[in-house]
Protein backbone atom coordinates (compact mmCIF):
# COMPACT_ATOMS: atom_id res chain seq x y z
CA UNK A 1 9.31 13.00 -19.46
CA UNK A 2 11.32 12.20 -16.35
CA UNK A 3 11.10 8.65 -15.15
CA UNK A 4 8.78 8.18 -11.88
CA UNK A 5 7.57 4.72 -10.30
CA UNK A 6 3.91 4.98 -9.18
CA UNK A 7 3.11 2.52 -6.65
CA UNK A 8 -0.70 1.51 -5.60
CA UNK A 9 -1.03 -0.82 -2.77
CA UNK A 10 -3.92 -1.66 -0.44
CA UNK A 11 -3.16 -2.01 3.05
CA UNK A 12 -5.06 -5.47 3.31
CA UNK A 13 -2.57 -7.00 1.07
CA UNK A 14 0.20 -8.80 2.89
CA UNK A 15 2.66 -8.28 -0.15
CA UNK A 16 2.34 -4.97 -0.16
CA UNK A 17 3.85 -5.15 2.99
CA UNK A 18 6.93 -6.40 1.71
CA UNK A 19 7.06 -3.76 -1.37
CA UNK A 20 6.79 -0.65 0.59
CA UNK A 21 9.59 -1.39 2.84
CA UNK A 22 11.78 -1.63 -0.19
CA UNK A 23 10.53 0.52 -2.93
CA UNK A 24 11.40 3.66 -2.24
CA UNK A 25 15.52 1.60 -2.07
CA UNK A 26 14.64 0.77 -5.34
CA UNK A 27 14.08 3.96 -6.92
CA UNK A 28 16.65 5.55 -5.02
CA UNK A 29 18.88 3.00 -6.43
CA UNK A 30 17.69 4.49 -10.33
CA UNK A 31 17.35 8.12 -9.24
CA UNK A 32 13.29 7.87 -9.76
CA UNK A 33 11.01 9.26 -7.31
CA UNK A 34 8.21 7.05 -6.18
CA UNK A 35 5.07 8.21 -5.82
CA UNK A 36 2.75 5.97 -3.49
CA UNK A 37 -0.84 5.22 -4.08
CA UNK A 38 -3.69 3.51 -1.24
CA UNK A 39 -6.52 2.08 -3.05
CA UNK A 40 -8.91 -0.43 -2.02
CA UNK A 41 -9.23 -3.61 -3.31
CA UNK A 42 -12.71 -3.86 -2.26
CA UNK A 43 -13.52 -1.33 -4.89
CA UNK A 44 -11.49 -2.46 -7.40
CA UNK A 45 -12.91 -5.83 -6.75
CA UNK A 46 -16.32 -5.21 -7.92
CA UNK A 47 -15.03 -4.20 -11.30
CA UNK A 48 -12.93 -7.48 -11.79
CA UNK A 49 -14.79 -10.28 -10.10
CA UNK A 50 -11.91 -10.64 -8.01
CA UNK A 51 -11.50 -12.56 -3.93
CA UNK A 52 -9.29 -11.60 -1.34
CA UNK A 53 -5.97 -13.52 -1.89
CA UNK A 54 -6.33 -15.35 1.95
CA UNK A 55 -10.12 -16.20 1.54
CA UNK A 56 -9.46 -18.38 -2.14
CA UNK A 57 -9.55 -22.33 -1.38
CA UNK A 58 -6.20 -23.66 -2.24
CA UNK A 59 -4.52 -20.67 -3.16
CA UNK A 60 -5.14 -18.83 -0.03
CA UNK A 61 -3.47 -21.51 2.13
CA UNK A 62 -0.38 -21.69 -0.37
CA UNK A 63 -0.17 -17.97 0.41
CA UNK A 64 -0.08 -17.73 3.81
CA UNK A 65 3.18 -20.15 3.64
CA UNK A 66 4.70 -18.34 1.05
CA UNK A 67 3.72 -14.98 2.60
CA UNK A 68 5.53 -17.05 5.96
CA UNK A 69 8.26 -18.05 3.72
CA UNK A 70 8.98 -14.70 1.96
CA UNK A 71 9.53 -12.79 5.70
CA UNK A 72 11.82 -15.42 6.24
CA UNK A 73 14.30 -15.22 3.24
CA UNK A 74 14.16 -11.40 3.74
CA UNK A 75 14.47 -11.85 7.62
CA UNK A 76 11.57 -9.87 8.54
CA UNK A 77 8.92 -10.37 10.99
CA UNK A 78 5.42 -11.24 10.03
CA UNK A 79 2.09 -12.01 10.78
CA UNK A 80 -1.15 -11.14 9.75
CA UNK A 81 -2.98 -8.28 11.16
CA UNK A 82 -6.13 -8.98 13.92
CA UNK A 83 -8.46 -8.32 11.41
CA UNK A 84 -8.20 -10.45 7.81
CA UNK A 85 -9.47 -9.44 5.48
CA UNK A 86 -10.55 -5.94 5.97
CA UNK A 87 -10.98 -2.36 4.64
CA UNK A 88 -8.43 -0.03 4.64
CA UNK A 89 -10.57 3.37 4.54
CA UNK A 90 -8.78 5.44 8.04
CA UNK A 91 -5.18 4.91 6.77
CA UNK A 92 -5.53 5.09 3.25
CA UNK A 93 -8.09 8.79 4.05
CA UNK A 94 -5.07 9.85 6.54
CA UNK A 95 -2.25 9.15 3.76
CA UNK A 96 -3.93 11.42 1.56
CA UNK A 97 -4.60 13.59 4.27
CA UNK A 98 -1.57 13.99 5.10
CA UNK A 99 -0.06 14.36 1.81
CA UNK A 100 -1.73 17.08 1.46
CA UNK A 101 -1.69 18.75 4.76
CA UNK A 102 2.43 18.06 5.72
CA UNK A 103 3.91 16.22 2.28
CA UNK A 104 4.55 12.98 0.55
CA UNK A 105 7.89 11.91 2.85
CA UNK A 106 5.67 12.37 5.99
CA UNK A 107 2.78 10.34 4.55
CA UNK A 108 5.33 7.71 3.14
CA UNK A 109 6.66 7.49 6.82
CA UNK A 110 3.33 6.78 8.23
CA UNK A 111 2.26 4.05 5.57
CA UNK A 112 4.67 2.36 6.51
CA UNK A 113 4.48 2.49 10.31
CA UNK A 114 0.87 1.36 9.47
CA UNK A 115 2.24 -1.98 7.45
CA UNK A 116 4.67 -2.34 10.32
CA UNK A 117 1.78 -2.37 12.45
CA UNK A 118 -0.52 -4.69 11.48
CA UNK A 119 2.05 -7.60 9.70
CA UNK A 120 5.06 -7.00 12.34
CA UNK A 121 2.69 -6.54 15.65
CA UNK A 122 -0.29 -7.84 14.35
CA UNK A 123 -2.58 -4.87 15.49
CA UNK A 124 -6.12 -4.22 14.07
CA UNK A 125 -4.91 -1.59 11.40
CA UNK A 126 -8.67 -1.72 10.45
CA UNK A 127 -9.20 0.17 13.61
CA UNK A 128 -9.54 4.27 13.02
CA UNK A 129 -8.54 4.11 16.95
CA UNK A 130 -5.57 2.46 15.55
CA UNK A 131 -4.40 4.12 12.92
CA UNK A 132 -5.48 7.32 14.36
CA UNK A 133 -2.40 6.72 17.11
CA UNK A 134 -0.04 5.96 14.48
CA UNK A 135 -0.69 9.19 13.00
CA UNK A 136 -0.47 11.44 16.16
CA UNK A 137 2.82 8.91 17.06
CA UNK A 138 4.13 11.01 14.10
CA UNK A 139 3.48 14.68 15.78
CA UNK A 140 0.20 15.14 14.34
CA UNK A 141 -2.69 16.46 15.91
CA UNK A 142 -5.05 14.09 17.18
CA UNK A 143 -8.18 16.76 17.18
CA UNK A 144 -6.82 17.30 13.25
CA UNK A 145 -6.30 13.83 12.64
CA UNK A 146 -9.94 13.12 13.83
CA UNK A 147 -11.35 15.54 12.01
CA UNK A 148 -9.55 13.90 8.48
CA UNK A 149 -11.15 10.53 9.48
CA UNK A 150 -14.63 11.72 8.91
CA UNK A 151 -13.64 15.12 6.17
CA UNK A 152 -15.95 14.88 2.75
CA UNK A 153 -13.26 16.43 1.55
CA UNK A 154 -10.60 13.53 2.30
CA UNK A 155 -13.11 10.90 1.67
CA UNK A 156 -13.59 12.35 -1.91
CA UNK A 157 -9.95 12.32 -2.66
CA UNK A 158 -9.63 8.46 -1.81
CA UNK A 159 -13.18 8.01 -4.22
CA UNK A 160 -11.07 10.01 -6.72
CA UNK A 161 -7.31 8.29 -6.40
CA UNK A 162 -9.43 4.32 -6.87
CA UNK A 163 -10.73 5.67 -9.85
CA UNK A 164 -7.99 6.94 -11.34
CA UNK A 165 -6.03 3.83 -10.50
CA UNK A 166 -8.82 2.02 -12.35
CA UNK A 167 -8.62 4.03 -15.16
CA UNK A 168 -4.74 3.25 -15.00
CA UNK A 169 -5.36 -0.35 -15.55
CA UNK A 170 -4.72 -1.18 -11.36
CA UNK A 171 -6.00 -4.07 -10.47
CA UNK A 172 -4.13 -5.66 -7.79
CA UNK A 173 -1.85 -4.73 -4.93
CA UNK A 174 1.29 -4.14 -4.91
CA UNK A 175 1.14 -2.55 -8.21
CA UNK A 176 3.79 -0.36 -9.86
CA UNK A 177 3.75 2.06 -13.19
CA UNK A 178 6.33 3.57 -14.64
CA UNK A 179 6.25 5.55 -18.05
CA UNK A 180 2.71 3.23 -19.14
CA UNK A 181 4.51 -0.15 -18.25
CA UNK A 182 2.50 -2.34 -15.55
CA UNK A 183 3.84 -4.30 -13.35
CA UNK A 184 1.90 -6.86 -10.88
CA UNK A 185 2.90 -8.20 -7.93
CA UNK A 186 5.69 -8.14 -5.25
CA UNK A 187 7.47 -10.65 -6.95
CA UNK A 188 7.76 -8.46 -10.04
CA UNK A 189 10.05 -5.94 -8.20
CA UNK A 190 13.38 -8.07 -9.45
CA UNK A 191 11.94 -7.50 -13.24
CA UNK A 192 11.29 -3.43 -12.35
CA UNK A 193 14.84 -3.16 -11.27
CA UNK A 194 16.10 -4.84 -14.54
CA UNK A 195 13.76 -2.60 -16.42
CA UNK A 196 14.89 0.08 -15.28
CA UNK A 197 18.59 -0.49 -15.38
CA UNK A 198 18.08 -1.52 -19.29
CA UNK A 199 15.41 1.14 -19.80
CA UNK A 200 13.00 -1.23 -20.91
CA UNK A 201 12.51 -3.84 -23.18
């Protein structure tokens, strides 16, 4: 079976931020295609018990500095988006969407213009207004794009992609797969690369 990295992320979380502007590097750097996963945490959350990482007493203030921290070893800009925390339905429908209407590279390409959005700008990327102009900044149509927003169609394919990611064993964001092995967390991207360059371990 040839080696692939699957990568499920919420848009809410702030460290997934950080992972999709280098994971595709990272599996170019193997020769492994990534494939790239929305879910939302909100679902998933129900199933484990789980809080948003910002809203937890203690640990929620210890990761907005190291959140503040992090963009500043990597020299990035960051802040948090208008709207903390929040659910990520109109980007994560229109990344399917557009999988499946253009292709993966396209969709890849607006995922992260949405991440860019909300923790480099700080825009409401909880906004369909929002992310719906993101989209069409991309040469999509804004009547088509509208239309996804709302589709059964689209809305059954994110219902479908959280479940399966639940049935992969996803329960946080960023989260990466590759050949059965798990792997939590942004800060977990150092031991990908080494598993990967030592196939396994």
């Amino acid at each position: 079976m040839d080696r692939r990295i699957d990568f499920y992320f919420d848009f809410s979380s702030p460290y997934a931020y950080f992972a999709a502007l280098e994971i595709n590097g990272l599996g170019k750097k193997h020769d492994c295609p990534v494939h790239w996963h929305p879910v939302l945490l909100g679902a998933i959350f129900k199933t484990t018990g789980a809080k948003p990482l910002l809203q937890m007493p203690l640990k929620g203030a210890y990761a907005q500095h190291d959140l503040e921290r992090t963009a500043r070893m990597k020299g990035l800009p960051f802040c948090l988006p208008a709207s903390v925390p929040f659910v990520s339905l109109a980007a994560s429908r229109l990344y399917y969407w557009i999988t499946d209407e253009r292709d993966a590279a396209l969709a890849q390409s607006f995922a992260r213009n949405v991440f860019k959005a909300g923790y480099q700008m700080g825009m409401d990327i909880s906004a369909p207004g929002v992310i719906s102009d993101i989209a069409v900044a991309l040469g999509l149509s804004r009547e088509q794009v509208e239309e996804a927003l709302v589709s059964p169609v689209v809305k059954a394919t994110l219902r479908a992609e959280v479940t399966a990611a639940e049935e992969q064993g996803v329960f946080g964001s960023p989260f990466f797969l590759i050949e059965g092995e798990a792997f939590w967390g942004y800060d977990r991207m150092p031991v990908l690369d080494s598993w990967l360059s030592r196939g396994g371990w």
